[in-house]
Protein backbone atom coordinates (compact mmCIF):
# COMPACT_ATOMS: atom_id res chain seq x y z
CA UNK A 1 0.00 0.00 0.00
CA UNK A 2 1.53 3.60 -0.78
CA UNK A 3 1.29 5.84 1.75
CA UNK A 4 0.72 10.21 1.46
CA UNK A 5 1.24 12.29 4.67
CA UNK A 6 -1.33 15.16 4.29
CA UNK A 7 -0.37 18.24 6.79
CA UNK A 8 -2.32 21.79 5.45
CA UNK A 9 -2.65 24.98 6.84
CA UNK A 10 -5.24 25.69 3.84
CA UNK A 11 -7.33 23.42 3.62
CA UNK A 12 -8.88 24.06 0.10
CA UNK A 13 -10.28 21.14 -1.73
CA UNK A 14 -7.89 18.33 0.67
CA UNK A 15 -10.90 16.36 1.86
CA UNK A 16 -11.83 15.40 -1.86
CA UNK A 17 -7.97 14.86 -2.56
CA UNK A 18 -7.31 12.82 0.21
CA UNK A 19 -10.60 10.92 -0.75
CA UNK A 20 -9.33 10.62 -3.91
CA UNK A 21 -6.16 9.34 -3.17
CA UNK A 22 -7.68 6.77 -0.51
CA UNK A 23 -10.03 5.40 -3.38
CA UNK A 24 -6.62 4.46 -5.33
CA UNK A 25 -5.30 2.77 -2.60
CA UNK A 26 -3.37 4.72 -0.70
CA UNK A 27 -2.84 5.47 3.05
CA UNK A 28 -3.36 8.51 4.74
CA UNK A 29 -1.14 9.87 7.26
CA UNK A 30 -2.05 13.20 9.25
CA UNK A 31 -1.39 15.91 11.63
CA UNK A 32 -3.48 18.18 13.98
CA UNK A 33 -6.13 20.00 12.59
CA UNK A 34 -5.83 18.23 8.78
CA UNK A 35 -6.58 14.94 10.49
CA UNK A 36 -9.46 16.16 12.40
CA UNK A 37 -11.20 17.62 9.19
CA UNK A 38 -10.30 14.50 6.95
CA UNK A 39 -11.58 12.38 10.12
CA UNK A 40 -14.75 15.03 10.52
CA UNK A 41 -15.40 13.57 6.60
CA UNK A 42 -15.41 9.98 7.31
CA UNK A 43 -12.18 9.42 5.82
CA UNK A 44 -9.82 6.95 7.57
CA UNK A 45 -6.50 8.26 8.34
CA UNK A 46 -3.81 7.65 10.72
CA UNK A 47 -2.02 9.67 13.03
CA UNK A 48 1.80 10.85 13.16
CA UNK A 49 2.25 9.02 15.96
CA UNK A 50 1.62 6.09 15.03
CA UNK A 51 4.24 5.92 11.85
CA UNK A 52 6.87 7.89 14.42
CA UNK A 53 6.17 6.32 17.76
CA UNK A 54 6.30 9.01 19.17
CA UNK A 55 3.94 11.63 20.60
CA UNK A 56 3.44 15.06 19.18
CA UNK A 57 4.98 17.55 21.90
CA UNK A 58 5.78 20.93 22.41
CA UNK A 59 2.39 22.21 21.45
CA UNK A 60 2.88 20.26 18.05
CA UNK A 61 6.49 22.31 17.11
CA UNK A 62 8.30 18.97 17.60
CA UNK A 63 6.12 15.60 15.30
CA UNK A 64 7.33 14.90 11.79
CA UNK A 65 10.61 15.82 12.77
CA UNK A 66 11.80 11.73 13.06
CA UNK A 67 13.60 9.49 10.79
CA UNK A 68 10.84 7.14 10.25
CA UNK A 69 9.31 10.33 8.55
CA UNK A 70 12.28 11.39 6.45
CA UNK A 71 14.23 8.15 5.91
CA UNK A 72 10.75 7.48 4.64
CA UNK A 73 11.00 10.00 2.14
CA UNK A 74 14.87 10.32 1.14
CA UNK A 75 15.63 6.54 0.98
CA UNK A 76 16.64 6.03 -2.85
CA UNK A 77 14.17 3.08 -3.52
CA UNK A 78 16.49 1.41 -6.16
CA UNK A 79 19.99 1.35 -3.91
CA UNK A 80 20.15 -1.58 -1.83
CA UNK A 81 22.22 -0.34 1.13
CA UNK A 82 19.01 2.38 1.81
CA UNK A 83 16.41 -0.49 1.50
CA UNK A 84 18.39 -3.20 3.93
CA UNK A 85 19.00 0.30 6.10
CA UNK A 86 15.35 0.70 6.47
CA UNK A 87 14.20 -2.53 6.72
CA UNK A 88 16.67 -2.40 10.19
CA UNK A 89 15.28 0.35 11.18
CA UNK A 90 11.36 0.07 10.75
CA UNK A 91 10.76 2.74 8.31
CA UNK A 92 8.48 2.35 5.55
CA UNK A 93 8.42 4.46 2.21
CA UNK A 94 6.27 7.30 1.84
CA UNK A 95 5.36 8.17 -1.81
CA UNK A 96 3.48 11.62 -1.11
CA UNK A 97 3.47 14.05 0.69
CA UNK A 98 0.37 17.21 0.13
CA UNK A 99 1.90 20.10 2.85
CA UNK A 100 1.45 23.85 2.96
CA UNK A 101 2.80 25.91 5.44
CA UNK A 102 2.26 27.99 8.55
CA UNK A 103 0.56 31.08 6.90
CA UNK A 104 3.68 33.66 8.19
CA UNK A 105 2.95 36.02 5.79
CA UNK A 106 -0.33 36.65 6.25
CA UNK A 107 0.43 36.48 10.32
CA UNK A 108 2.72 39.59 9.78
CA UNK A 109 0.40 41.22 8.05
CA UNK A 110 -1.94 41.50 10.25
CA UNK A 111 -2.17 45.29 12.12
CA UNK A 112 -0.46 44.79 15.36
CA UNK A 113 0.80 41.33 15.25
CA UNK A 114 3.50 40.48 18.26
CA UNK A 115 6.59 39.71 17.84
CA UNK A 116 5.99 36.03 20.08
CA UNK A 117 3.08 35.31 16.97
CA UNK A 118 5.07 36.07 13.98
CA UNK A 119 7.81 33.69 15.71
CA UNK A 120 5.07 31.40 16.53
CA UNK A 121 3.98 30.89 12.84
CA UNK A 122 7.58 30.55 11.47
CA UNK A 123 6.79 26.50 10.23
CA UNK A 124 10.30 24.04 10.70
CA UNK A 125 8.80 20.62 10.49
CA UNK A 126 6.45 21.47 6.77
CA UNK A 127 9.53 22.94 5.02
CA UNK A 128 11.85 20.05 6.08
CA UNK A 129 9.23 17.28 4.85
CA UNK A 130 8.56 19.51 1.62
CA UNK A 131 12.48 19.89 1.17
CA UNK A 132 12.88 16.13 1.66
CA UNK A 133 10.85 15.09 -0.65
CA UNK A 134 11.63 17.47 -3.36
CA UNK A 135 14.96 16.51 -2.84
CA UNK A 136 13.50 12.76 -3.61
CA UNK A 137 11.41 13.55 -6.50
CA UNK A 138 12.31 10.77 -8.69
CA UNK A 139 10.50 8.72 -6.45
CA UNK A 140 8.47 10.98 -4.23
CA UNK A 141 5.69 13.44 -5.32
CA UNK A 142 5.52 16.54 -3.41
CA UNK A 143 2.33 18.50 -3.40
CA UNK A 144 2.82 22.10 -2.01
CA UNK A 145 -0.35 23.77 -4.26
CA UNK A 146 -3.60 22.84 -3.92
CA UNK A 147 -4.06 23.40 -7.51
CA UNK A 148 -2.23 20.70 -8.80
CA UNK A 149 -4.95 18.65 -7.30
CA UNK A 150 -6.39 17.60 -9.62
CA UNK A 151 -3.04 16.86 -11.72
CA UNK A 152 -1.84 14.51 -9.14
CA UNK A 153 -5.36 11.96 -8.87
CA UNK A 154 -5.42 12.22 -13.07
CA UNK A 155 -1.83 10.83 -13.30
CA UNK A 156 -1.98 8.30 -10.65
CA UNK A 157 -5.50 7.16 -11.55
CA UNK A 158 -4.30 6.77 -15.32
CA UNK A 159 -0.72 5.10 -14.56
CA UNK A 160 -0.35 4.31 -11.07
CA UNK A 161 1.59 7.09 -10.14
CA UNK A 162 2.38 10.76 -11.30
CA UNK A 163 5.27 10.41 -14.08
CA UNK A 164 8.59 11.88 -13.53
CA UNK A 165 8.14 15.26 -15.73
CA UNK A 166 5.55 16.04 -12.93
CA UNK A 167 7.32 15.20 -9.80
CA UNK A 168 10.32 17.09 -11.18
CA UNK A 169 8.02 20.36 -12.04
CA UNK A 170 6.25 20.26 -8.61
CA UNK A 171 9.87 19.52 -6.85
CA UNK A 172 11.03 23.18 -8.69
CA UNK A 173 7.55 24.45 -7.24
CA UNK A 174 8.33 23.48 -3.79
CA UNK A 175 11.92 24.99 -3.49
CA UNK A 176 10.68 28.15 -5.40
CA UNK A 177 7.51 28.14 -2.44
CA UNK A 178 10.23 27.31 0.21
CA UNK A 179 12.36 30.25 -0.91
CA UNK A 180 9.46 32.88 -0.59
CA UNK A 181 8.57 31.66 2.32
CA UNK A 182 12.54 31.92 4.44
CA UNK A 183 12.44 35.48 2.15
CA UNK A 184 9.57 36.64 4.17
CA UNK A 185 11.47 35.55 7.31
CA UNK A 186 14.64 36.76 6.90
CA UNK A 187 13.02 40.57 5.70
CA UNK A 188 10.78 39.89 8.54
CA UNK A 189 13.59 39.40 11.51
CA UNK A 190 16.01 41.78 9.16
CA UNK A 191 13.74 44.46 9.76
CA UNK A 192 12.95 43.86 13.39
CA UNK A 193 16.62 43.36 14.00
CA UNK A 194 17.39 47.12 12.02
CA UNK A 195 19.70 45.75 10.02
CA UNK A 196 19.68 48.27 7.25
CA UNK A 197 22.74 47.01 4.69
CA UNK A 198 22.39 43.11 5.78
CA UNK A 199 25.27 41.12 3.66
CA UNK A 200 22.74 39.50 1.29
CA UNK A 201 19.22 39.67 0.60
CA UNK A 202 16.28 38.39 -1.01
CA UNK A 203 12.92 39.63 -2.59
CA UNK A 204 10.32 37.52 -3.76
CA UNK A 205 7.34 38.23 -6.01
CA UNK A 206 4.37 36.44 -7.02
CA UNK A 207 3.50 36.14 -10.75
CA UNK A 208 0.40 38.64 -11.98
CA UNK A 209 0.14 38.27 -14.98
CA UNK A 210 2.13 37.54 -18.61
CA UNK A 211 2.49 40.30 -20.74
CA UNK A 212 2.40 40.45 -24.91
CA UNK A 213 5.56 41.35 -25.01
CA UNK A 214 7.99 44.10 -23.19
CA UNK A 215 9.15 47.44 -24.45
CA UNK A 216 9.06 46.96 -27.91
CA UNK A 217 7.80 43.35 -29.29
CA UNK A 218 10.91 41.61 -29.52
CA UNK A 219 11.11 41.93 -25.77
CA UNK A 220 9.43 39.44 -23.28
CA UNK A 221 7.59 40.42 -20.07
CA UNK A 222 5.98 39.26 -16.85
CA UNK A 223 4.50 41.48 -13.98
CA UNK A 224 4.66 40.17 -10.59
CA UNK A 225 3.50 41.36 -7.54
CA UNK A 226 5.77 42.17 -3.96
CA UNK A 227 4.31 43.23 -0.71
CA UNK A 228 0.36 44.39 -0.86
CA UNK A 229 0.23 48.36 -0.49
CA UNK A 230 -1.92 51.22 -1.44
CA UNK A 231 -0.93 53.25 -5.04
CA UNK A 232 0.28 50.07 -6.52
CA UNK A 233 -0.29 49.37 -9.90
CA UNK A 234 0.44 45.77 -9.18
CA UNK A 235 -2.10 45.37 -6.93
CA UNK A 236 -4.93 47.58 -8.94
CA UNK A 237 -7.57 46.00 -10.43
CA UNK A 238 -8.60 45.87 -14.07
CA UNK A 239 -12.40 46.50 -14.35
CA UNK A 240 -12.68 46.86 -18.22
CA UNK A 241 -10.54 47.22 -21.32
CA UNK A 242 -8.02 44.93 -23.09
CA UNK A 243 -5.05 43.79 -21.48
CA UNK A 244 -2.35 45.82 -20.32
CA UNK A 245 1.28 46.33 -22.00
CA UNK A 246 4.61 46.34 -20.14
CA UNK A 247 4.82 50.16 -21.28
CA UNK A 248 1.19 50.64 -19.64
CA UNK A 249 1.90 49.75 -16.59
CA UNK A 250 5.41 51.55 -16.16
CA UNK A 251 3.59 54.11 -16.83
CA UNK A 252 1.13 53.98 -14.60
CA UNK A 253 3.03 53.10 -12.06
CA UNK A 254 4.49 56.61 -12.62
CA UNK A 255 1.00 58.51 -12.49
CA UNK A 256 -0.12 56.66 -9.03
CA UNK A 257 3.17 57.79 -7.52
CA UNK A 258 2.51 61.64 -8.71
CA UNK A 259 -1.04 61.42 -7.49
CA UNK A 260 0.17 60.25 -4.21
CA UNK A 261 1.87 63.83 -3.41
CA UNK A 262 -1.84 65.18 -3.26
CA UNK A 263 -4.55 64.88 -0.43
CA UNK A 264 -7.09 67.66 -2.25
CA UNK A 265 -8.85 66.07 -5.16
CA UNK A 266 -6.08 65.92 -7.58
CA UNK A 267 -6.09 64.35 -11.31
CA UNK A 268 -2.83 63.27 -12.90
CA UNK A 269 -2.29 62.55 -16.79
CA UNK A 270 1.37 60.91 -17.97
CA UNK A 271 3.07 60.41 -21.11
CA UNK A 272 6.46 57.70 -21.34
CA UNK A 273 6.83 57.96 -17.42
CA UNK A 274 6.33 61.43 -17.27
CA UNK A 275 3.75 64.02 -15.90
CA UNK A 276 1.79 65.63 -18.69
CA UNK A 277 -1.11 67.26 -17.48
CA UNK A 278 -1.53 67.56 -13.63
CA UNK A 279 -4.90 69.76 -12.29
CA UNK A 280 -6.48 70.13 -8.60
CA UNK A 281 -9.77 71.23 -7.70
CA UNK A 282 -12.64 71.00 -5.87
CA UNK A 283 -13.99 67.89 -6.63
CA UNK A 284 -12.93 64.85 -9.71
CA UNK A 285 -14.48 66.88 -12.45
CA UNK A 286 -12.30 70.88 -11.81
CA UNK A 287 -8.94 68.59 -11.44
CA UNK A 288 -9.69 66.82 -14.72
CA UNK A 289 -10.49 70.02 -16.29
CA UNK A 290 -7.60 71.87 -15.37
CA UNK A 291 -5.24 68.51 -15.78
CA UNK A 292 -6.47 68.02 -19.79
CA UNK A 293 -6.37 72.05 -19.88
CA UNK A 294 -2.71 71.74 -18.84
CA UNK A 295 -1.43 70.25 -22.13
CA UNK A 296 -4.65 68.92 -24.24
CA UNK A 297 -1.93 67.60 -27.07
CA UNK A 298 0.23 65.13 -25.09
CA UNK A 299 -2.53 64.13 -22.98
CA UNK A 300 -4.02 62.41 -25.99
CA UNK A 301 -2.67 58.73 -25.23
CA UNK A 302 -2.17 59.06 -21.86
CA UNK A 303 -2.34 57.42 -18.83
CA UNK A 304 -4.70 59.27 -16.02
CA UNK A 305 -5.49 58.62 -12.43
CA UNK A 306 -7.74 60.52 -10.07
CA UNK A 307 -7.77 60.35 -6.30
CA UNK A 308 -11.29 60.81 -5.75
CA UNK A 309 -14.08 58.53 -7.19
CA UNK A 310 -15.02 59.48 -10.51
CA UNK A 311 -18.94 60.45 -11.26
CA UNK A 312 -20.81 60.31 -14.05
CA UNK A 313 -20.13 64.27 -14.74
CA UNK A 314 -16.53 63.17 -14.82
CA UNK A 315 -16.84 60.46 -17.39
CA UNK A 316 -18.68 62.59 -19.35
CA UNK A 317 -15.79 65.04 -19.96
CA UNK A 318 -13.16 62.20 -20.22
CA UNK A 319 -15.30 60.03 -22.65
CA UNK A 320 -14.52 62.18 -25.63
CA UNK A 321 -10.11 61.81 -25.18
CA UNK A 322 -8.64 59.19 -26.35
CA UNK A 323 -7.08 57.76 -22.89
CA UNK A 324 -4.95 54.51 -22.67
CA UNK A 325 -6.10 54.04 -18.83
CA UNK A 326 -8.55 55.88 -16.19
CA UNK A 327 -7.34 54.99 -12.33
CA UNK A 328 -9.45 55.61 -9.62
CA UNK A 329 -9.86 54.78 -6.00
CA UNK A 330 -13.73 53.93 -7.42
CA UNK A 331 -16.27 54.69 -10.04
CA UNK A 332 -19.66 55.20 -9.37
CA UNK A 333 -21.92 52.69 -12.01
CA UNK A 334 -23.22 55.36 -14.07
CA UNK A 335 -19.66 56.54 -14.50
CA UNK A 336 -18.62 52.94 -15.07
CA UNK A 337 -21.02 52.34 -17.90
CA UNK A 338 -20.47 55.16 -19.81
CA UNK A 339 -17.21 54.63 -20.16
CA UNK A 340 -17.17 50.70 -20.82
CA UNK A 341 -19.04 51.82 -24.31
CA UNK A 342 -15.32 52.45 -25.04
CA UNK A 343 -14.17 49.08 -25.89
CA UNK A 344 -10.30 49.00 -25.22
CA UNK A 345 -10.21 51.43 -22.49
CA UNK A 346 -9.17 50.12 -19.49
CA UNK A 347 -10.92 51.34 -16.16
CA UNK A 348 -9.07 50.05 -13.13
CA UNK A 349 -9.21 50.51 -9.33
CA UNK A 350 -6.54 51.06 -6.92
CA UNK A 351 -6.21 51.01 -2.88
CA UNK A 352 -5.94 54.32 -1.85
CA UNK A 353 -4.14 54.15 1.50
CA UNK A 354 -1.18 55.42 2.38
CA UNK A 355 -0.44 53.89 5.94
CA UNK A 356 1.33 50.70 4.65
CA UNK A 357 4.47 51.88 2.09
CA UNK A 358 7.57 50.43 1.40
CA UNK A 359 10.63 52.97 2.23
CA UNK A 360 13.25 51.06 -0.09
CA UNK A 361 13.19 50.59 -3.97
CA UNK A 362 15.51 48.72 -5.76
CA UNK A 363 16.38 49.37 -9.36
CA UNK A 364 18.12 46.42 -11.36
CA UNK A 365 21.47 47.48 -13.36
CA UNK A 366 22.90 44.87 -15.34
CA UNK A 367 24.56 41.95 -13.24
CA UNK A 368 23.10 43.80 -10.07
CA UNK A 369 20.91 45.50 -8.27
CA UNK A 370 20.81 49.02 -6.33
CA UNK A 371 18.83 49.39 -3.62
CA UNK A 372 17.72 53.12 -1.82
CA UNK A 373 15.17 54.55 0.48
CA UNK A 374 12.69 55.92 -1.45
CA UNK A 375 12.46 59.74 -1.96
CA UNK A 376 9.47 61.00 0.38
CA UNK A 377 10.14 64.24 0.82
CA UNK A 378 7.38 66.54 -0.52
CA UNK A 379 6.39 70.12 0.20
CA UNK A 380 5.10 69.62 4.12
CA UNK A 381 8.88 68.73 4.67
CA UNK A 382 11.04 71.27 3.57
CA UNK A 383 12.12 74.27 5.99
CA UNK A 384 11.17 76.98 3.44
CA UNK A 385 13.26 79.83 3.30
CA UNK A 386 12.84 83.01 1.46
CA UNK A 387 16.12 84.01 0.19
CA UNK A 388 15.03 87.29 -1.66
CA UNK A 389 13.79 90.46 -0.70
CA UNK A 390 10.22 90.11 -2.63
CA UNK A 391 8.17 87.37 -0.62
CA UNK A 392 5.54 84.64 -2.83
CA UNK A 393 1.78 85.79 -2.63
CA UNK A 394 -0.31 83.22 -1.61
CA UNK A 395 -1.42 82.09 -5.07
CA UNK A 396 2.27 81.69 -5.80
CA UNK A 397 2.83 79.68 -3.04
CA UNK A 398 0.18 77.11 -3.83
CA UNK A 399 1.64 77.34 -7.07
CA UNK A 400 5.13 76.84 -6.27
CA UNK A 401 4.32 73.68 -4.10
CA UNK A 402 2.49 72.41 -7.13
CA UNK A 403 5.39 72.92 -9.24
CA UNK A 404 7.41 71.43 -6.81
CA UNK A 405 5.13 68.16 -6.25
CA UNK A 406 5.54 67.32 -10.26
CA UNK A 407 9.02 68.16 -10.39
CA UNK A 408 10.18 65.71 -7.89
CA UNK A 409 8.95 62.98 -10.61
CA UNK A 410 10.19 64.56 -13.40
CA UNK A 411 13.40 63.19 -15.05
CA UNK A 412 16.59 65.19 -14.47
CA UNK A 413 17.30 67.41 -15.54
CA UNK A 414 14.28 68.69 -14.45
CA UNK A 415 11.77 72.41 -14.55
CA UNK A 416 8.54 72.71 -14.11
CA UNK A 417 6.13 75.80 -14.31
CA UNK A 418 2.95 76.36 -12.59
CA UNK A 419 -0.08 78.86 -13.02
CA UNK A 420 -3.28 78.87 -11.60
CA UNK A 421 -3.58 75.62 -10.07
CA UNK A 422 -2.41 73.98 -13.79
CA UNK A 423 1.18 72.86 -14.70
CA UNK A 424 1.95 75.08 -17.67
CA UNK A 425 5.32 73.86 -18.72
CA UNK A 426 7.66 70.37 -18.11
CA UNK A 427 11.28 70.45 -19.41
CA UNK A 428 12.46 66.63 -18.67
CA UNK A 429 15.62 64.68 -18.92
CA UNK A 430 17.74 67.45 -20.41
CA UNK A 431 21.42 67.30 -19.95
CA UNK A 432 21.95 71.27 -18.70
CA UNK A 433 19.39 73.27 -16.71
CA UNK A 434 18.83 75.80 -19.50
CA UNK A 435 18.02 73.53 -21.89
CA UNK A 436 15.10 71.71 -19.52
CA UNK A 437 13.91 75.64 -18.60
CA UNK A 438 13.30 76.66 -22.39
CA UNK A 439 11.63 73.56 -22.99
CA UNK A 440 8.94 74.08 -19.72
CA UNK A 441 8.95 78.20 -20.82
CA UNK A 442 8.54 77.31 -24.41
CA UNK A 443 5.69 74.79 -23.68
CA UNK A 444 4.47 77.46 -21.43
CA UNK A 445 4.18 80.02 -23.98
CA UNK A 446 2.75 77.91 -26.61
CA UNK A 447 -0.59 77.55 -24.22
CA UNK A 448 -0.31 81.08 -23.59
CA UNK A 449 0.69 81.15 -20.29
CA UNK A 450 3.04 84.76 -20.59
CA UNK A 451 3.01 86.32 -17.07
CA UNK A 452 2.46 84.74 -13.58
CA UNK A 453 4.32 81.62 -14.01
CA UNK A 454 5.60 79.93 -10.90
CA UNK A 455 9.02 77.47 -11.51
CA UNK A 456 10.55 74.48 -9.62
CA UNK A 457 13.50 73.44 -10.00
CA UNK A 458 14.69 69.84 -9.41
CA UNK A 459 18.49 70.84 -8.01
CA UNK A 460 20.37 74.09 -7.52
CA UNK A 461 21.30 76.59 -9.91
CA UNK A 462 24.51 77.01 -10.88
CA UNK A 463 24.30 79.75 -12.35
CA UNK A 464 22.14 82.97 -12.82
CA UNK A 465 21.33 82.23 -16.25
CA UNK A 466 17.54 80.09 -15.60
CA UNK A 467 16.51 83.16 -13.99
CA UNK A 468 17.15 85.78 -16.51
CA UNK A 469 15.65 83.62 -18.50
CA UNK A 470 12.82 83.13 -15.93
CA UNK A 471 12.26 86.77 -16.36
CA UNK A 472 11.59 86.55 -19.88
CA UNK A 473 8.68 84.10 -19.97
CA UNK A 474 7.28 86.26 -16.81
CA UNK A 475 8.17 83.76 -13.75
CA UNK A 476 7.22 85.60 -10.86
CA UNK A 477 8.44 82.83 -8.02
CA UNK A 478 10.70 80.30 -7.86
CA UNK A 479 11.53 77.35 -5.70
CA UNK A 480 14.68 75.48 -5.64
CA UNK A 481 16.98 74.03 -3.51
CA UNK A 482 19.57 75.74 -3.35
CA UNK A 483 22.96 74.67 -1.98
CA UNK A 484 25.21 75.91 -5.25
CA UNK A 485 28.95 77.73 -4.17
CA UNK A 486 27.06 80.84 -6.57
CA UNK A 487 23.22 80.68 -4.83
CA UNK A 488 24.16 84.76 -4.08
CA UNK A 489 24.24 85.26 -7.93
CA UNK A 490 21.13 83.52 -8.57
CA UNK A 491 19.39 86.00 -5.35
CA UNK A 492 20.93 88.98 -6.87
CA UNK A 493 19.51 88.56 -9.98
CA UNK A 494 15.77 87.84 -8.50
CA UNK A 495 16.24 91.04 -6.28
CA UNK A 496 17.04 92.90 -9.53
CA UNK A 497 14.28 91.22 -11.89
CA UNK A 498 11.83 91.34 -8.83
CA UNK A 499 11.29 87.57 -8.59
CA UNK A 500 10.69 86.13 -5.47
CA UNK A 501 12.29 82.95 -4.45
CA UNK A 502 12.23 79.89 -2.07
CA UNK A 503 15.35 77.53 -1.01
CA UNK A 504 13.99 74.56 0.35
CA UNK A 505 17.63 71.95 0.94
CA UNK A 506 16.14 69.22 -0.50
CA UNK A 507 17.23 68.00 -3.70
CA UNK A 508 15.05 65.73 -6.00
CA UNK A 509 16.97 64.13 -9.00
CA UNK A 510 15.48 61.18 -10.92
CA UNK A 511 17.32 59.71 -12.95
C-alpha cells in the first residue's frame, strides 16, 4: 500500500484529494487539525504518531521531525544499502506528501501582530518534509499547491503514479515556495533586527500576470506582484478594457506615484513615465479640467489617475479623449457604464491608503541590483526659506508647491512651471538646466501662459542664467533648492528682476 502524509494549513479542496487518493489505494497519514477535518469527513487516516512512535509535543512544534518520517521519504528506492537500512530500522516508504505551510505572511500582516506570533507561525517541520521530498522527487511526489490537485489523482488514476516530468516540475515548485517563504522571514527578523545594509538579501514576487511582449515586441515580459500596499499598480484592479502592455503599466506606475503627493482632489495625466497634465480642484471633475487644460496635445494617449471617485459628470468630460487608462480609487456605475461603451479602455481601481508603504526601492542594473530609500520628501517637509527680498503671494505659493510636487517625478534634468492651479510647462531629462527651462517656458508660452508663471527646480542653480531667463517668460516665483557655491548670484539677480524665491535643501533628481 503507498502511503501520502497530508499536513495543510489551507485546507482548500484536501478532503476530496485525500478521498481521492484513498479510493486508489493509498494510506493517509495526518497531523493536527488536517486529520481532524479529513476524520470530521469519514475518511480513515492515521495519526503521526503512530508511523513515528512518538507523541506530538511541544504544542505540536516537535512531530514529523523523526527518521521514520524522512528516511521514509529520502531513501533512494532502487539502492540496496538504503532499502536493507530501512528494513533495520522500521521505516516504511512514503510516496506523497500534500503540505502547505504555517501562513507567516499573512500572520505579519496583520495590524499589530507580536513579535511572540510572527515567531510562533515561522513552520520548521512542513519545510523540512517539503524539502525532503523534493529533494526525492524521482520517487516521491511533493504536493505544495492545492491546484495541482487535480493533476496529481489524473496521473496516478491513469498510470499508477504521477510520471517523472511532474514530480520534477512540482519539486522546482516546492523549493521556489520554500524560498518565498525563508524570504519573508529573513526581511521579517532583518527588519525587526534594524539591520539596514544586511550582507545578502532576497525579494520575492508572485506572478500577476504575462504580458504580450515588453518594451518593444521583440522583448518578453511578466508582472509580478511584492508586498500588498496602497498606489500600486500591481495590486490595482482591471475593471474593463483589453489587457495591459509592459509600457502601460510603467507608466502607470508613474502617475499613481505623482497622485500620491496630493490629499485635495487631484487628477494626474502621464506620457512615457512622465507628468503631462496635472490639475487640482474641488472635486474629480475641476482637477480633470484643469489637468487636460494643462497640455490637451500630449494628454491624448495618456495614462490618467484621479484620487477621488469618478462620477458620471466626470466620465462625461473624459469620454470624448482618447485615454490609454482611467485609475481611480472607485467609479460610481453610471460613471462605469459610460465609459465601458469604449471598448479597449481600461478602467481600473486602486487602494488608496497610504499607511502601509515600502521605504526602499531597488532598481536592477545589469549583473546587479541598487537598492535606496525611497524619496518622500514633498512640500510639508522642507524648511522653506525666502532668500530674496520680494516674498511669494499666496497664489504663488500654492503654485510653487504644485510645481514642486511634479518636479520631484520629473526626469533630471528637471523644470517645471505652474499657473493657476495647472502645470503650464515640463522640461524633462535634459542634460543642462537651460536647456530643460526653455523647454517648460517654451511649452508654457505655446498655451499662452506669458506672465504669472511659478518654476521648480529639481536641483540648484549654478548659475544665474535660468533666472534671466525666468524673467523673460514672466516667472514671478521660484523654488529650488539651493545649496550651489554661486546661490548669491542667482538672489541677486531675483532682487534685480523682482522675482521672489524659495530655497527649500532638498534635492530631487530622478534619474
Amino acid at each position: 500500500m503507498k502511503r501520502a502524509i497530508i499536513s495543510v494549513s489551507d485546507k482548500t479542496g484536501v478532503v476530496p484529494f485525500a478521498a481521492g487518493l484513498i479510493e486508489l489505494g493509498y494510506q493517509i497519514i495526518s497531523t493536527g487539525g488536517t486529520k481532524k477535518a479529513l476524520d470530521a469527513a469519514g475518511l480513515q487516516t492515521i495519526g503521526i504518531s503512530e508511523v513515528t512512535g512518538f507523541p506530538e509535543i511541544m504544542d505540536g512544534r516537535v512531530k514529523t521531525l523523526h527518521p521514520k518520517v524522512h528516511g521514509g521519504l529520502l531513501a533512494i528506492r532502487d539502492n540496496e544499502k538504503h532499502q536493507q537500512e530501512m528494513r533495520d530500522n522500521g521505516i516504511e516508504p512514503i510516496d506523497m506528501i500534500v503540505v502547505n505551510l504555517y501562513p507567516f505572511k499573512q500572520t505579519i500582516e496583520k495590524p499589530g501582530v507580536s513579535y511572540e506570533d510572527a515567531i510562533e507561525n515561522i513552520d520548521i517541520g512542513g519545510p523540512t518534509m517539503l524539502r525532503s521530498a523534493a529533494k526525492n522527487h524521482k520517487f516521491v511526489t511533493v504536493v505544495v499547491d492545492s491546484a495541482d490537485y487535480d493533476t496529481v489523482l489524473a496521473e496516478v488514476r491513469a498510470n499508477g503514479d504521477t510520471t517523472f516530468e511532474t514530480r520534477r516540475r512540482l519539486a522546482a515548485k516546492v523549493f521556489r515556495h520554500t524560498a518565498q517563504y525563508d524570504t519573508y522571514i529573513s526581511t521579517y527578523l532583518t527588519e525587526q533586527a534594524g539591520e539596514k545594509e544586511p550582507e545578502n538579501i532576497s525579494l520575492t514576487f508572485t506572478r500577476k500576470q504575462s504580458l504580450r511582449y515588453g518594451e518593444n515586441p521583440h522583448q518578453e515580459a511578466t508582472c509580478y506582484a511584492g508586498k500588498k500596499q496602497g498606489y500600486s499598480i500591481a495590486w490595482a484592479e482591471q475593471l474593463h478594457g483589453k489587457e495591459l502592455s509592459y509600457n502601460n503599466i510603467q507608466d502607470a506606475d508613474a502617475t499613481l506615484q505623482i497622485l500620491k503627493e496630493f490629499k485635495e482632489p487631484a487628477m494626474v495625466a502621464v506620457k512615457h513615465k512622465n507628468p503631462c497634465g496635472v490639475g487640482l480642484g474641488a472635486n474629480a471633475l475641476e482637477a480633470w479640467q484643469r489637468a487636460y487644460e494643462a497640455d490637451p496635445v500630449s494628454i491624448f494617449g495618456g495614462i490618467v489617475a484621479s484620487n477621488r471617485e469618478i462620477d458620471l459628470a466626470t466620465a462625461e468630460a473624459m469620454k470624448p479623449v482618447f485615454l490609454e487608462i482611467i485609475l481611480a480609487p472607485s467609479f460610481t456605475q453610471e460613471a462605469f457604464d459610460h465609459l465601458a461603451t469604449k471598448k479597449n479602455i481600461r478602467l481600473m481601481t486602486f487602494d488608496a491608503t497610504t499607511d502601509q508603504q515600502d521605504d526602499k526601492m531597488f532598481i536592477s542594473v545589469r549583473g546587479g541590483m541598487l537598492q535606496q530609500t525611497i524619496d518622500n520628501k514633498s512640500t510639508e517637509d522642507y524648511e522653506m526659506n525666502v532668500v530674496t527680498e520680494k516674498k511669494p503671494t499666496e497664489q504663488e505659493l500654492k503654485d510653487l508647491y504644485l510645481a514642486m510636487k511634479i518636479c520631484k517625478h520629473v526626469r533630471s534634468n528637471a523644470i517645471t512651471v505652474a499657473a493657476d492651479g495647472k502645470i503650464a510647462g515640463i522640461g524633462a531629462g535634459q542634460m543642462n538646466r537651460v536647456g530643460a527651462a526653455h523647454i517648460a517656458f517654451e511649452e508654457a508660452k505655446g498655451k499662452g501662459f506669458t506672465k504669472g508663471l511659478c518654476l521648480a527646480s529639481d536641483a540648484f542653480f549654478p548659475f544665474d542664467d535660468v533666472v534671466k531667463m525666468a524673467a523673460e517668460y514672466g516667472v514671478t516665483a521660484i523654488i529650488q533648492p539651493g545649496g550651489s557655491v554661486r546661490d548669491e548670484d542667482s538672489i541677486k539677480a531675483c532682487n534685480e528682476l523682482g522675482i521672489s524665491m524659495i530655497f527649500t535643501g532638498v534635492r530631487h533628481f530622478k534619474h
